[in-house]
Protein backbone atom coordinates (compact mmCIF):
# COMPACT_ATOMS: atom_id res chain seq x y z
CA UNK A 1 -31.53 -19.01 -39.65
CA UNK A 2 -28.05 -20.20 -40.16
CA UNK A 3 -27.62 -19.17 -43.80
CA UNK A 4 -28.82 -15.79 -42.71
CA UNK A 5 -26.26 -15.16 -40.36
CA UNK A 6 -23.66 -16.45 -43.14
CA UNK A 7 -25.23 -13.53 -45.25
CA UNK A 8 -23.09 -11.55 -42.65
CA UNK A 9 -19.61 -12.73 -44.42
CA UNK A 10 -19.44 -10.80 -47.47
CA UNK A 11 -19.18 -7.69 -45.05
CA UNK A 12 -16.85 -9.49 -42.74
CA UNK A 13 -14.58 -10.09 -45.34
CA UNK A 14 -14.41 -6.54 -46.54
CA UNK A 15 -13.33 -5.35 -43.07
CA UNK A 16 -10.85 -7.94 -42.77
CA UNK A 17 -9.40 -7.65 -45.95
CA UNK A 18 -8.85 -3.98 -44.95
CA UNK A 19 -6.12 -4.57 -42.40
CA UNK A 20 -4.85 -8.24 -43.64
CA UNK A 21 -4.33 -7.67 -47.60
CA UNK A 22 -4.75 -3.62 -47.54
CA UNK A 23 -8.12 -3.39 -49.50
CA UNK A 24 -9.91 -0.87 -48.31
CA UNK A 25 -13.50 -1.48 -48.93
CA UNK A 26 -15.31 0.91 -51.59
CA UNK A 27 -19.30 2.53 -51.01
CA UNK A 28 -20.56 0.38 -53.49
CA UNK A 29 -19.06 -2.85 -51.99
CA UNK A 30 -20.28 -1.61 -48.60
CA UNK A 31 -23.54 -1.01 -49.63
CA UNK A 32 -23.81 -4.31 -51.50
CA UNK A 33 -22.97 -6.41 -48.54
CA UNK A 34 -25.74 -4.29 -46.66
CA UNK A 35 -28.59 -4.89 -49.27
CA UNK A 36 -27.24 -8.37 -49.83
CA UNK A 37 -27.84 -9.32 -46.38
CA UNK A 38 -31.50 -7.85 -46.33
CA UNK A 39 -32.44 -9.49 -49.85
CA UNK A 40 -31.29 -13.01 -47.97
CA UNK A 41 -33.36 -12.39 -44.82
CA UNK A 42 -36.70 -10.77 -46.94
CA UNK A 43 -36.23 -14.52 -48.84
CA UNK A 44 -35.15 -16.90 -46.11
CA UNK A 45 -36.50 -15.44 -42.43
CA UNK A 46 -40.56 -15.50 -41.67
CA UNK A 47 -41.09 -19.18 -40.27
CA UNK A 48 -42.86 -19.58 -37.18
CA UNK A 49 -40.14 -22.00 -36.02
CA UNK A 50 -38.36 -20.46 -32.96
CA UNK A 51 -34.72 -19.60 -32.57
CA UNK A 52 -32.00 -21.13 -31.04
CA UNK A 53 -29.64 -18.72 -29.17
CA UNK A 54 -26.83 -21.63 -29.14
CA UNK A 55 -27.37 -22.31 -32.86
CA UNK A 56 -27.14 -18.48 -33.22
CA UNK A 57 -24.26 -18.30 -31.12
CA UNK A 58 -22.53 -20.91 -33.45
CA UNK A 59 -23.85 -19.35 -36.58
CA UNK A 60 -21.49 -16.12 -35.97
CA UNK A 61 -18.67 -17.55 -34.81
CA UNK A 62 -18.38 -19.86 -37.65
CA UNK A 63 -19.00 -17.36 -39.98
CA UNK A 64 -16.32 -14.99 -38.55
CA UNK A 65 -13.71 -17.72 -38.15
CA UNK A 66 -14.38 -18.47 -42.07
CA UNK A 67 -14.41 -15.19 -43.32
CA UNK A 68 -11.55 -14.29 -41.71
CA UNK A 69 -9.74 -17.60 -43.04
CA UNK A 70 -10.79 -17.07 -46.83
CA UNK A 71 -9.09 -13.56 -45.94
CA UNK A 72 -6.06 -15.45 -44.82
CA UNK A 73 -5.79 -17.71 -47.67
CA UNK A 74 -5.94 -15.04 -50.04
CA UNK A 75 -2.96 -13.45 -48.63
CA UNK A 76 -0.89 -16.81 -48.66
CA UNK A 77 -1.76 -17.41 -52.09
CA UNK A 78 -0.87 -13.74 -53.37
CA UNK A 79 2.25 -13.63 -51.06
CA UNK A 80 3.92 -11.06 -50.09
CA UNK A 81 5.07 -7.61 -52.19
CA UNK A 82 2.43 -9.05 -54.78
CA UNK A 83 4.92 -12.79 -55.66
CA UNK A 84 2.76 -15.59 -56.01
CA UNK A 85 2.55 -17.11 -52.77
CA UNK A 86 1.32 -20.26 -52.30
CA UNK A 87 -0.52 -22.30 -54.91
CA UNK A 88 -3.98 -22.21 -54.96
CA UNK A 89 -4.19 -25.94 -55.64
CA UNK A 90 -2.02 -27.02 -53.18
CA UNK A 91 -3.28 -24.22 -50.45
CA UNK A 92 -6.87 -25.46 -50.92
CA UNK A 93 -5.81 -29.23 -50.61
CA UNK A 94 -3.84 -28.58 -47.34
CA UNK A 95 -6.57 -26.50 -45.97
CA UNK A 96 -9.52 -29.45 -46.63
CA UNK A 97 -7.01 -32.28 -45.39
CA UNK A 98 -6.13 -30.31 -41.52
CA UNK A 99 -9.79 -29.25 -41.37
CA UNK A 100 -10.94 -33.15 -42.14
CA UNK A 101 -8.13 -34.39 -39.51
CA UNK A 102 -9.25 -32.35 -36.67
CA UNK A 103 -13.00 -33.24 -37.64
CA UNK A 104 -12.67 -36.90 -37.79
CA UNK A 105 -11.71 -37.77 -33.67
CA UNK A 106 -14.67 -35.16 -32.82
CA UNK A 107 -17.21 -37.22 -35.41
CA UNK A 108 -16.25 -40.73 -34.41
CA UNK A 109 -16.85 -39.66 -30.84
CA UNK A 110 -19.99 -37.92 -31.46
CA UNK A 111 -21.38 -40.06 -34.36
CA UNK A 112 -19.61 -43.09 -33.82
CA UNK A 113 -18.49 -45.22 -37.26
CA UNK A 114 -20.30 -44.44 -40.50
CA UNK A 115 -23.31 -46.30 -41.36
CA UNK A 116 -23.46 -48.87 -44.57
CA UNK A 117 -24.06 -46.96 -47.78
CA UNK A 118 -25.76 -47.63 -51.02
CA UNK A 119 -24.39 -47.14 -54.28
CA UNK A 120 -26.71 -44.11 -54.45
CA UNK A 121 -25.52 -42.56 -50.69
CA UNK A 122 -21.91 -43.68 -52.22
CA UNK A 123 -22.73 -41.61 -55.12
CA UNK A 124 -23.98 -38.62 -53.54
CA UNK A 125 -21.33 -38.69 -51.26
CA UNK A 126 -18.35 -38.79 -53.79
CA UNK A 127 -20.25 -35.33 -55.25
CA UNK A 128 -20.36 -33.39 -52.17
CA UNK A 129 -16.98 -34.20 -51.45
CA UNK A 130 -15.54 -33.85 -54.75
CA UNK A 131 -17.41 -31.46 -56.87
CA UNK A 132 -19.55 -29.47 -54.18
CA UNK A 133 -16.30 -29.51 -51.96
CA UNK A 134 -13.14 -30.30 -53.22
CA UNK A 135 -13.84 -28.13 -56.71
CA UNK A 136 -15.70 -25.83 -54.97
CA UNK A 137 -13.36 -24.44 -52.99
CA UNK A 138 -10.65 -24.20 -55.26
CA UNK A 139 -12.34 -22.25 -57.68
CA UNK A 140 -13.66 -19.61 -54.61
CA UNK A 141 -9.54 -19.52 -53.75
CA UNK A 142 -8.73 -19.01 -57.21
CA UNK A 143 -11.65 -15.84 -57.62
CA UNK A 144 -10.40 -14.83 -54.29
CA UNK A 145 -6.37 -14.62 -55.53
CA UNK A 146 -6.79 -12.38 -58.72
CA UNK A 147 -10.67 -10.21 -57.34
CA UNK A 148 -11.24 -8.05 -54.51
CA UNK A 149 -12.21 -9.74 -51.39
CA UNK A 150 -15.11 -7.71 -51.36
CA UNK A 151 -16.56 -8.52 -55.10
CA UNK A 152 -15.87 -12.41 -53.81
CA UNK A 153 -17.76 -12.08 -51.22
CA UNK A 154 -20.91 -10.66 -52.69
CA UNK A 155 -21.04 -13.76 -54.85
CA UNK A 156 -21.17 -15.73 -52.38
CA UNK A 157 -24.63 -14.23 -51.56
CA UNK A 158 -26.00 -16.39 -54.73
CA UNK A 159 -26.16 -19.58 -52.45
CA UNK A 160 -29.31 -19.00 -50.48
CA UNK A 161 -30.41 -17.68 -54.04
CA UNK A 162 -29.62 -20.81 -55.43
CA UNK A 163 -31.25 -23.19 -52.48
CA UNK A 164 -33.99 -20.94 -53.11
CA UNK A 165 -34.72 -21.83 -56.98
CA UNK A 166 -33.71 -25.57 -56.57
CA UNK A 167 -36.58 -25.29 -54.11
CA UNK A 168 -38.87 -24.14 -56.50
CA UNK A 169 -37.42 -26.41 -59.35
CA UNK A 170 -37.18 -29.65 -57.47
CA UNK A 171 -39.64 -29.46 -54.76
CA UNK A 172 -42.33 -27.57 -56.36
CA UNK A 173 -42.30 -24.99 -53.93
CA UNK A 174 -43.76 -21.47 -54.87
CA UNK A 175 -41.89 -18.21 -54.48
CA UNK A 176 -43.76 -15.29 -52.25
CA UNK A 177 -43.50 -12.12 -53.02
CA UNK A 178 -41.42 -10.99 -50.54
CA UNK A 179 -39.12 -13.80 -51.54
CA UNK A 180 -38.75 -12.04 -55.38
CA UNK A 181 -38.18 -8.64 -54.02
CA UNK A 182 -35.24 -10.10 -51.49
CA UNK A 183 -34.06 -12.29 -54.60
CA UNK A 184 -34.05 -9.11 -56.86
CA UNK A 185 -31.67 -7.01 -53.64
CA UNK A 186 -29.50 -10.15 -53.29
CA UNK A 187 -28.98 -9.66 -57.48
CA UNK A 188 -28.61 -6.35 -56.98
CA UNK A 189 -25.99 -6.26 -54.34
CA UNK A 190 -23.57 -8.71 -56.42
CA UNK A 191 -23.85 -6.43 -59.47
CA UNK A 192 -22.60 -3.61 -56.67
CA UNK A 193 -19.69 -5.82 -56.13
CA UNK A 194 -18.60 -6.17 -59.84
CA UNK A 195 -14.70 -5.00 -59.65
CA UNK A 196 -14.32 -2.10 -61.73
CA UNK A 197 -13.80 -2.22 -65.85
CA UNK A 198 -9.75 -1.76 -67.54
CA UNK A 199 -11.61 -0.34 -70.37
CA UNK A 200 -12.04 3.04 -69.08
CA UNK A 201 -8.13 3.48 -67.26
CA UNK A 202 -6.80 1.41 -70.10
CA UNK A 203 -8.77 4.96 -72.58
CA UNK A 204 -7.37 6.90 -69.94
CA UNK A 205 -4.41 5.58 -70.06
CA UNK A 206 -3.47 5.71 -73.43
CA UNK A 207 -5.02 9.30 -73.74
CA UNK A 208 -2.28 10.11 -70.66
CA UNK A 209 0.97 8.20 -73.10
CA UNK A 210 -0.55 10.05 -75.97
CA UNK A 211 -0.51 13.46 -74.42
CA UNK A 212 3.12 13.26 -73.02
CA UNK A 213 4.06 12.24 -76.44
CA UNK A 214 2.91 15.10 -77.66
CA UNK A 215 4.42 17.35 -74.78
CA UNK A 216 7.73 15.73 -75.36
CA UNK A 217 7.77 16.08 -79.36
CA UNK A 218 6.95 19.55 -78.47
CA UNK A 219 9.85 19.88 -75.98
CA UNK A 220 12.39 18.12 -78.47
CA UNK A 221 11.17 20.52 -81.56
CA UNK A 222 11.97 23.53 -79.49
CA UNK A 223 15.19 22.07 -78.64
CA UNK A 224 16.25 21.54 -81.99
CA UNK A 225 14.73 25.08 -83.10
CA UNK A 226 17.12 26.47 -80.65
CA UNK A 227 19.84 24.80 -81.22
CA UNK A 228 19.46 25.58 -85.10
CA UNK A 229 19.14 29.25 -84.11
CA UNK A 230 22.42 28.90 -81.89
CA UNK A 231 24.68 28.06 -84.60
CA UNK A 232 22.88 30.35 -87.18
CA UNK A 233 24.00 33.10 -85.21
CA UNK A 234 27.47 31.78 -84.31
CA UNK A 235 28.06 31.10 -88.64
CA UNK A 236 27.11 35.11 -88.82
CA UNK A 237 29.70 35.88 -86.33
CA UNK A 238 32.14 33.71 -88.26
């Protein structure tokens, strides 16, 4: 239930960015979030488990207070008047160390000290918080400095997608059918998001130069035509 409320951020992060970086949110992005969030709850909702209005509760406001923050550290990292802001690097680092250091009094109250590890544990623990964290993270910074918040957002709609085919891959578990048609919307929805190509304004663009070439050729040839008609006539007078 949890990752389907987080299906909920791509959208969250388009109306934020609205007001907090100026990107006003296109149809297509809109619509992508929309069918995104349906493709993850056709593959991930239809348990007979209940559901826990706290855990709910939590859900949403941890997926609003991130959204909102990715938002946020986009526009430190860009800076202001489009400089370059913070570095993503160091922006990501500063932002995993403050989050740890408020975390760590709550967990040794709550969990007490950390248990004795194996090499293994060790092993698997130096990957989540290295690659799966640490790596991570900087790379979603650095897609959220130079795309749309929007387009960002849409891919991160691929996790449940990816939980869902390590499933089948690792744990042998089969895919429904209902599962492959929200898989397929989820794929969808992040091709909605794809920002827009330079190919076509780059065409347009040089079709636009080409055309006030031509219109100012045009200009300076009539200029010089009447300028050589000007002192024609003034050598007749003479």
């Amino acid at each position: 239930m949890a990752a389907t409320v987080m299906a909920a951020s791509p959208l969250i992060m388009m109306l934020a960015a609205w007001p907090l970086v100026a990107e006003r949110p296109g149809i297509a992005h809109l619509a992508g979030a929309v069918i995104g969030l349906g493709g993850v709850c056709l593959m991930l909702l239809g348990g007979v488990g209940g559901i826990s209005l706290p855990g709910v509760l939590a859900s949403a406001a941890a997926v609003l207070v991130s959204s909102v923050g990715h938002v946020l550290a986009k526009r430190w990292n860009t800076g202001a008047d489009g400089d370059t802001g913070a570095g993503v690097l160091a922006s990501t680092a500063w932002q995993l160390t403050a989050g740890g250091l408020l975390l760590l009094p709550v967990a040794v109250a709550v969990e007490g000290a950390p248990p004795p590890m194996s090499p293994s544990a060790l092993l698997a623990f130096c990957y989540v918080g290295l690659v799966a964290t640490a790596l991570a993270f900087a790379i979603w910074f650095a897609g959220l400095r130079r795309l749309p918040a929007g387009t960002v957002g849409l891919i991160g709609l691929l996790n449940p997608v990816t939980g869902v085919l390590l499933g089948t891959v690792v744990a042998g578990e089969v895919l429904t059918g209902r599962q492959l048609c929200g898989l397929a919307l989820v794929l969808g929805a992040v091709a909605l998001g794809r920002p827009p190509g330079r190919g076509g304004r780059a065409s347009r663009g040089t079709a636009a130069g080409g055309g006030r070439a031509r219109r100012e050729g045009q200009v300076g040839a009539a200029q010089s035509s009447g300028q050589r008609t000007k002192r024609g006539k003034a050598s007749r007078r003479g």
